[in-house]
Protein backbone atom coordinates (compact mmCIF):
# COMPACT_ATOMS: atom_id res chain seq x y z
CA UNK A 1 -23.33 39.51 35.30
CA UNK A 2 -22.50 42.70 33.12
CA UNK A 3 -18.33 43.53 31.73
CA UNK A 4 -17.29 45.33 34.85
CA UNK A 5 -18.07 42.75 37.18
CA UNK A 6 -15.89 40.74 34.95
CA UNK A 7 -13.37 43.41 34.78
CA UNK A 8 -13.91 43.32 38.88
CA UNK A 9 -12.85 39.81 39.03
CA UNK A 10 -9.89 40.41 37.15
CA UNK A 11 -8.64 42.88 39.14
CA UNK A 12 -9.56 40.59 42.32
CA UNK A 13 -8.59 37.40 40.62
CA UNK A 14 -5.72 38.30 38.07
CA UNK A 15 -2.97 39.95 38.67
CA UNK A 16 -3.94 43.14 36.25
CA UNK A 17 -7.13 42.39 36.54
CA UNK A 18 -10.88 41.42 38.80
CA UNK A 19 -14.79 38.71 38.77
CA UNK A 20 -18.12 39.96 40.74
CA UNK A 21 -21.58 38.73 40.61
CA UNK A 22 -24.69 40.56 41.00
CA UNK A 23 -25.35 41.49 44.54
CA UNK A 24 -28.08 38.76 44.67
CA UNK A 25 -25.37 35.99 43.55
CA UNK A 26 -23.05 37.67 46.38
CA UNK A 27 -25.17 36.67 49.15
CA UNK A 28 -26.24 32.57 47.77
CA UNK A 29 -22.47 32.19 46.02
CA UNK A 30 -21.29 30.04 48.96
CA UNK A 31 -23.49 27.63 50.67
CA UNK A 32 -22.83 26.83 54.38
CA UNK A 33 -22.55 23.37 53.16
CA UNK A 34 -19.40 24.29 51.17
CA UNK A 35 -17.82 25.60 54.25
CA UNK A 36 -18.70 22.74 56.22
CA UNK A 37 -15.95 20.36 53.84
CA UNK A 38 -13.20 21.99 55.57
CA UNK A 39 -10.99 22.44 51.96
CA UNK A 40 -8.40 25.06 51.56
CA UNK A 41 -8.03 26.76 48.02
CA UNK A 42 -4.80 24.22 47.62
CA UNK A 43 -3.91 21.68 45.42
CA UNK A 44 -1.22 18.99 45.54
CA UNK A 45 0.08 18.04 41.91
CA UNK A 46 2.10 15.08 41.52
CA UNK A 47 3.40 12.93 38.43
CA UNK A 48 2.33 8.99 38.62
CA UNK A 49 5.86 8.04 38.92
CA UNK A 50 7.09 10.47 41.69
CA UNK A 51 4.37 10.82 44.04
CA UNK A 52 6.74 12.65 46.56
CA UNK A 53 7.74 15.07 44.84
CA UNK A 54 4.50 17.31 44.23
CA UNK A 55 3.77 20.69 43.38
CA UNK A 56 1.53 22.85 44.95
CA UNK A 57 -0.85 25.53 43.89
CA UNK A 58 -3.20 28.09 45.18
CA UNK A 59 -5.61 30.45 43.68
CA UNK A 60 -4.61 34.52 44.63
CA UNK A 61 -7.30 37.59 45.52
CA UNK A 62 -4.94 40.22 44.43
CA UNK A 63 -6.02 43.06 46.72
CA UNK A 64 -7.12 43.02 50.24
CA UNK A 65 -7.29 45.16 53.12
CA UNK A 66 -4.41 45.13 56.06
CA UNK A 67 -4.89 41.76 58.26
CA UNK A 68 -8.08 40.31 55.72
CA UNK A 69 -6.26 36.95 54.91
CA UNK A 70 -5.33 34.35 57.13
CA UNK A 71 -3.26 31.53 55.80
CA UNK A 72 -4.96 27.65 56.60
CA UNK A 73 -2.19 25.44 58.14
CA UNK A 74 -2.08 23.00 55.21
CA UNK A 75 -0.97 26.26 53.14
CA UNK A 76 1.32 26.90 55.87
CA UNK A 77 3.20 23.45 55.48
CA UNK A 78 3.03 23.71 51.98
CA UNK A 79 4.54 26.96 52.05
CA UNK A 80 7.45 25.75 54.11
CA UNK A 81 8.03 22.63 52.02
CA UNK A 82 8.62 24.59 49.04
CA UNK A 83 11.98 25.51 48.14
CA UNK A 84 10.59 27.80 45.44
CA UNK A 85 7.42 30.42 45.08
CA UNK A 86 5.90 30.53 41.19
CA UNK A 87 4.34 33.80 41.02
CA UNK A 88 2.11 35.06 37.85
CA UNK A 89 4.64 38.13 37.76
CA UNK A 90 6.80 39.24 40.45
CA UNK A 91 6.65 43.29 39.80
CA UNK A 92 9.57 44.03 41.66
CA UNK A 93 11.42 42.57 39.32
CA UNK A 94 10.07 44.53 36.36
CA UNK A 95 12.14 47.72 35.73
CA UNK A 96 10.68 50.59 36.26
CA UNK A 97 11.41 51.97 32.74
CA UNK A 98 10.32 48.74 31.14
CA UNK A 99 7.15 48.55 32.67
CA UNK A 100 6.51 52.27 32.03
CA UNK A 101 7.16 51.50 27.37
CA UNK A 102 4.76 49.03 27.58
CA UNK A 103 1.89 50.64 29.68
CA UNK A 104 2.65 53.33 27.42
CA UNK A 105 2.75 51.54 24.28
CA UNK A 106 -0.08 48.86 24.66
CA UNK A 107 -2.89 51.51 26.68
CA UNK A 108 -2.04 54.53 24.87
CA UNK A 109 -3.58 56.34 21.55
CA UNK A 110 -1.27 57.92 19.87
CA UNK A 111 -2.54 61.28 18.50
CA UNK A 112 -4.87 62.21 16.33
CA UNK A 113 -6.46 58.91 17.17
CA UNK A 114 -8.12 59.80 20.44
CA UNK A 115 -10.65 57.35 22.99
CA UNK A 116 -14.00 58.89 21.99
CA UNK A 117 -13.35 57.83 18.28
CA UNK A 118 -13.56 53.84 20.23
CA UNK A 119 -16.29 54.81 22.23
CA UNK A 120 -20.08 54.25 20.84
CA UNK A 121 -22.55 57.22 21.21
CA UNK A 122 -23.94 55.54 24.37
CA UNK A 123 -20.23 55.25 26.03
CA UNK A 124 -19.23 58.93 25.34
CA UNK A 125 -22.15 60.56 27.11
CA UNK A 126 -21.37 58.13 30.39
CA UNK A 127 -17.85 59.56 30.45
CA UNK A 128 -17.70 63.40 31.27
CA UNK A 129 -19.57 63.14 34.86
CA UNK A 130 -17.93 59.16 35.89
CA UNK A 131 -14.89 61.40 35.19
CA UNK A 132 -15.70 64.51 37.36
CA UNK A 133 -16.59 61.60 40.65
CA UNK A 134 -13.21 60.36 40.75
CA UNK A 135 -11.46 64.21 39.82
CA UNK A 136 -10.53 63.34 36.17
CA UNK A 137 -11.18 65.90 33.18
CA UNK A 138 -12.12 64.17 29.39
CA UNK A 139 -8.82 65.64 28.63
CA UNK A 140 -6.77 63.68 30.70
CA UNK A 141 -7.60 60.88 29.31
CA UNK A 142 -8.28 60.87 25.86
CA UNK A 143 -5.51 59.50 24.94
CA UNK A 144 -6.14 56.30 27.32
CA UNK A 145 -7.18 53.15 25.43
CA UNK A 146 -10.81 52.09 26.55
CA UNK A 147 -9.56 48.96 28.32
CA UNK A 148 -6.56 51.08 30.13
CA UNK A 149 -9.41 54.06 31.45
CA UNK A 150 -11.45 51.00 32.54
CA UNK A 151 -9.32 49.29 34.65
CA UNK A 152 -7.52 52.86 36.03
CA UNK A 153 -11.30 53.45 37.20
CA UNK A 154 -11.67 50.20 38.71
CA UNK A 155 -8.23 50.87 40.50
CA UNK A 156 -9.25 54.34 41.78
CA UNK A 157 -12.44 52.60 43.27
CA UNK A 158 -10.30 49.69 44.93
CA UNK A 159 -8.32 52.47 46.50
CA UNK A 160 -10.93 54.62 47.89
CA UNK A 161 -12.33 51.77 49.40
CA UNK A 162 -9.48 50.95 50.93
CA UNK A 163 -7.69 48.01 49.08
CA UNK A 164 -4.07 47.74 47.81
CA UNK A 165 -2.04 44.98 46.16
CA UNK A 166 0.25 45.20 49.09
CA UNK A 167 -2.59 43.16 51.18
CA UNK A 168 -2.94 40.88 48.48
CA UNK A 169 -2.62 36.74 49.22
CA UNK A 170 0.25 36.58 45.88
CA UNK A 171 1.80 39.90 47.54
CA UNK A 172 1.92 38.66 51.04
CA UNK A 173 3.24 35.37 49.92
CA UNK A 174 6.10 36.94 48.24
CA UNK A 175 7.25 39.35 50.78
CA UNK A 176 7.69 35.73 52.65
CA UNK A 177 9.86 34.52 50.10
CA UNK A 178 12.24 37.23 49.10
CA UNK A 179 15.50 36.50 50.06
CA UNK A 180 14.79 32.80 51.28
CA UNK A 181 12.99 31.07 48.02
CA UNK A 182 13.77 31.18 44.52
CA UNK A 183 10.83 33.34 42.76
CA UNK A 184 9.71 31.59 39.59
CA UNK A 185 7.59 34.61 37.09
CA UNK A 186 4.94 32.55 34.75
CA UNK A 187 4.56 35.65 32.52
CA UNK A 188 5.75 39.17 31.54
CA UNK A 189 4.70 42.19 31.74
CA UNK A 190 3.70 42.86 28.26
CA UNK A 191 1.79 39.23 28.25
CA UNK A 192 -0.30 40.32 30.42
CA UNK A 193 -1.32 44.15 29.56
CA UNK A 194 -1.32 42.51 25.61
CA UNK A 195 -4.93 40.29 27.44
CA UNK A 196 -6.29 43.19 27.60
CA UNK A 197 -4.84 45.48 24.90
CA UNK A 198 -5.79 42.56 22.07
CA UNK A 199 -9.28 42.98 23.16
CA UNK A 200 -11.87 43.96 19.90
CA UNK A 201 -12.83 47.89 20.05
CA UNK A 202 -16.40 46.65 21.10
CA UNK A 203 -15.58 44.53 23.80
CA UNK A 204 -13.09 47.29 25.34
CA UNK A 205 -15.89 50.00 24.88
CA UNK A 206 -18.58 47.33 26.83
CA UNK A 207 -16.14 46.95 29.44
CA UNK A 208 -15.64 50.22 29.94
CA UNK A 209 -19.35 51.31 29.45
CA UNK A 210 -20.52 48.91 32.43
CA UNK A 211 -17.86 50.01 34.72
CA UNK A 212 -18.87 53.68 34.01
CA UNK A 213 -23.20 52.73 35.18
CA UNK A 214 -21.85 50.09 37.30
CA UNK A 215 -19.30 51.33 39.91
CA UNK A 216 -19.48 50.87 43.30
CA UNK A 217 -19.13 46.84 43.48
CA UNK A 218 -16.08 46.37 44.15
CA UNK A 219 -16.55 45.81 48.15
CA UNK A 220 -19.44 43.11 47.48
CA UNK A 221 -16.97 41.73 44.65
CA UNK A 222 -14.17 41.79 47.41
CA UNK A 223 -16.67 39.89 50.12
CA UNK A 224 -17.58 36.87 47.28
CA UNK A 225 -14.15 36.17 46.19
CA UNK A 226 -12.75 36.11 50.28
CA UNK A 227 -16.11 33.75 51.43
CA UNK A 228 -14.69 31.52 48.15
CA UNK A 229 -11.67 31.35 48.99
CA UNK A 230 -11.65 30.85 52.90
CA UNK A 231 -14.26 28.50 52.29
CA UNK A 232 -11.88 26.27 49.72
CA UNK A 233 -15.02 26.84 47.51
CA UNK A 234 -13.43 26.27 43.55
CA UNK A 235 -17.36 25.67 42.45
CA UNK A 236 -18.79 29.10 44.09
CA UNK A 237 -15.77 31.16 42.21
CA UNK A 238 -15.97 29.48 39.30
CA UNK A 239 -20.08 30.19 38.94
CA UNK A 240 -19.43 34.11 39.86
CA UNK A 241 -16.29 34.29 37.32
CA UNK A 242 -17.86 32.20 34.43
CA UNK A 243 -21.43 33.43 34.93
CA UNK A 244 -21.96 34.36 31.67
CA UNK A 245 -19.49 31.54 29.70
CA UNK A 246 -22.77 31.09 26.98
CA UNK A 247 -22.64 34.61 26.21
CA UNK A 248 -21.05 35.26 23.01
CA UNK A 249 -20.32 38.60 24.03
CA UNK A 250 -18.00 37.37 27.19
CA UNK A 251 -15.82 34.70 24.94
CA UNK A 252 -13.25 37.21 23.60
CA UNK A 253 -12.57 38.09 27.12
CA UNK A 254 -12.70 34.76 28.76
CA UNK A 255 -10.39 33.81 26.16
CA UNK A 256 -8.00 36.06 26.53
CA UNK A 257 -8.04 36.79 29.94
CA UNK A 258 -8.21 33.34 31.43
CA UNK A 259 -8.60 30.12 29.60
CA UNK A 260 -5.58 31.27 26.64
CA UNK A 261 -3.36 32.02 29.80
CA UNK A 262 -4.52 28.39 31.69
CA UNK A 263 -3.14 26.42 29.45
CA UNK A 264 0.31 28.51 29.28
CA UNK A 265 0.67 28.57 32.17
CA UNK A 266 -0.73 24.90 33.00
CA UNK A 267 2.61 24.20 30.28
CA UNK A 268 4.85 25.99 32.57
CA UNK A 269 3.93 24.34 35.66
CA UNK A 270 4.05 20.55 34.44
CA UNK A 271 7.79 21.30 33.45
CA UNK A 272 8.49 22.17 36.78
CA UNK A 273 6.97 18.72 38.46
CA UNK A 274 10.42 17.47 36.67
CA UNK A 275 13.00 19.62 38.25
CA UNK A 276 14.10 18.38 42.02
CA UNK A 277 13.03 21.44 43.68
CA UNK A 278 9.75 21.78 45.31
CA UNK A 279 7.37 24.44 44.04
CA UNK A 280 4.79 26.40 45.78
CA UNK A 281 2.52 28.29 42.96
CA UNK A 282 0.12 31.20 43.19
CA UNK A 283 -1.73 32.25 40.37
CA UNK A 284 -5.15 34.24 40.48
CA UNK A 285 -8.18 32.15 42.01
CA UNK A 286 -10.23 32.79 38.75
CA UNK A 287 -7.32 30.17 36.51
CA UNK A 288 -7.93 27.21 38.96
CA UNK A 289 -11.64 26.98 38.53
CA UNK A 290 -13.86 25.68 35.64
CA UNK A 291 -13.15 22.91 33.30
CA UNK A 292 -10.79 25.44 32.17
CA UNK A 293 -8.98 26.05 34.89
CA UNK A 294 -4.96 24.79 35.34
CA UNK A 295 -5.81 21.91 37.62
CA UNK A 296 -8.35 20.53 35.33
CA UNK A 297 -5.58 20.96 32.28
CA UNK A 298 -3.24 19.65 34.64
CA UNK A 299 -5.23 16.16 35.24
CA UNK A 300 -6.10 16.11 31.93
CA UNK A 301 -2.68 15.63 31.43
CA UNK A 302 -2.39 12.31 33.29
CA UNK A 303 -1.10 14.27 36.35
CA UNK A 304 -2.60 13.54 39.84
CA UNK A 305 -4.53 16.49 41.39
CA UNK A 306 -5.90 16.69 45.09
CA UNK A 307 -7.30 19.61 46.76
CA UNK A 308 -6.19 19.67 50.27
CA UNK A 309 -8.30 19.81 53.71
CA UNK A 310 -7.46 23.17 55.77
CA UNK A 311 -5.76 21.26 58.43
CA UNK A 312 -2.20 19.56 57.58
């Protein structure tokens, strides 16, 4: 798996951000076997001492196409229980002007640092016909950090292929709750552009390196993470995500990117097991896979964890 297909998965799998395989992983990543188990991506957490009073959580694709998702019934019923939805972010409730200082502080350079002073030999030569594909000039974004140009590229691809956040499972699920559930944000803004900002210079310029020779994924990225997810598949995700966990090179960004923000969030989400309300959570599918992932924190924790069949 090279950095963009990472990057990929974040962007599929996180709310900022995207996971893909190799095209030969996409086609092997979910066995009919898998399918055949009837699971939804859903879990049911409850404390030892209050088994009635559980939370539930389900793993996000955060773009999709109009009509891609439909909702199992035991997400359905779960859904309805829940007098609350848990949400990574909820961006409408990010002001404008907020969100615009820290996009500006955290994946700008300011001058007379510039991008191609980040950028290795190799990197710089990629950029100036990548650019002219998607209508960009070098000057236009020189002043872009290499993680911010990545993911703006990977986001301009998404688009043209017809994706938006608007289709996305945490997306649809809140447009459900607004006005009828309390919406409960895990994280801010700048706590999750900061993942990615905090980066190393190398790891940025890798990432953005491999999504300059690498475009063009995104749809076979898009058709992994769906068969995964309507296939309540937490073993197929989790070897297309964490591919390349060995890899010394990947640990800064698993680290950042997912297993730091698992267990703050997995923090989060016990606390709420003890308030009376019941919770509905949806963070990206790539935090609730691998021994990493929040349920695995979350039983760690002495809390009982079930994944739940499709049907209610």
């Amino acid at each position: 798996m090279r950095l963009n297909r990472l990057l990929v998965a974040l962007l599929l799998t996180s709310t900022f951000g995207c996971a893909t395989a190799s095209k030969e992983a996409a086609s092997t990543a979910v066995q009919p076997a898998a399918l055949a188990e009837k699971r939804a991506f859903l879990w049911e957490v409850t404390r030892p001492e209050a088994p009635d009073r559980p939370l539930y959580l389900t793993g996000s694709v955060h773009v999709g196409q109009p009509g891609r998702f439909v909702f199992p019934p035991s997400l359905e019923a779960a859904f309805a229980r829940a007098n609350a939805l848990v949400v990574e972010l909820d961006p409408d409730a990010v002001e404008p002007r907020q969100m615009q200082e820290v996009t500006l502080r955290l994946g700008l350079i300011a001058p007379p640092d510039s991008l191609t002073a980040h950028l290795t030999e190799e990197t710089r030569k990629l950029l100036p016909a990548a650019l002219q594909k998607v209508g960009l000039t070098p000057a236009a974004v020189e002043r872009l950090r290499p993680w911010m140009l990545s993911a703006t590229l990977a986001v301009l691809e998404l688009q043209k292929a017809g994706f938006s956040q608007e289709a996305g499972i945490d997306r649809l699920l809140l447009e459900r709750a607004r006005g009828k559930k309390a919406i409960v944000p895990l994280e801010t803004a700048e706590e999750q552009l900061s993942a990615l900002s905090g980066l190393p210079d190398a790891v940025q310029d890798l990432m953005l390196r491999d999504q300059l020779q690498q475009s063009g994924m995104m749809e076979v990225a898009f058709a992994q993470m769906v068969t995964a997810w309507e296939g309540g598949n937490p073993d197929a995700l989790a070897a297309v995500v964490f591919q390349n966990m060995e890899d010394p090179t990947f640990k800064p960004l698993y680290e950042s990117l997912f297993f730091d923000r698992n267990r703050k969030m997995a923090d989060k989400l016990e606390a709420l097991l003890a308030k009376p309300e019941t919770h509905f959570a949806v963070v990206g599918a790539g935090h609730l896979v691998g021994e990493q992932g929040i349920p695995a924190l979350l039983e760690k924790r002495g809390l009982k964890v079930r994944q739940l069949p499709r049907e209610n």
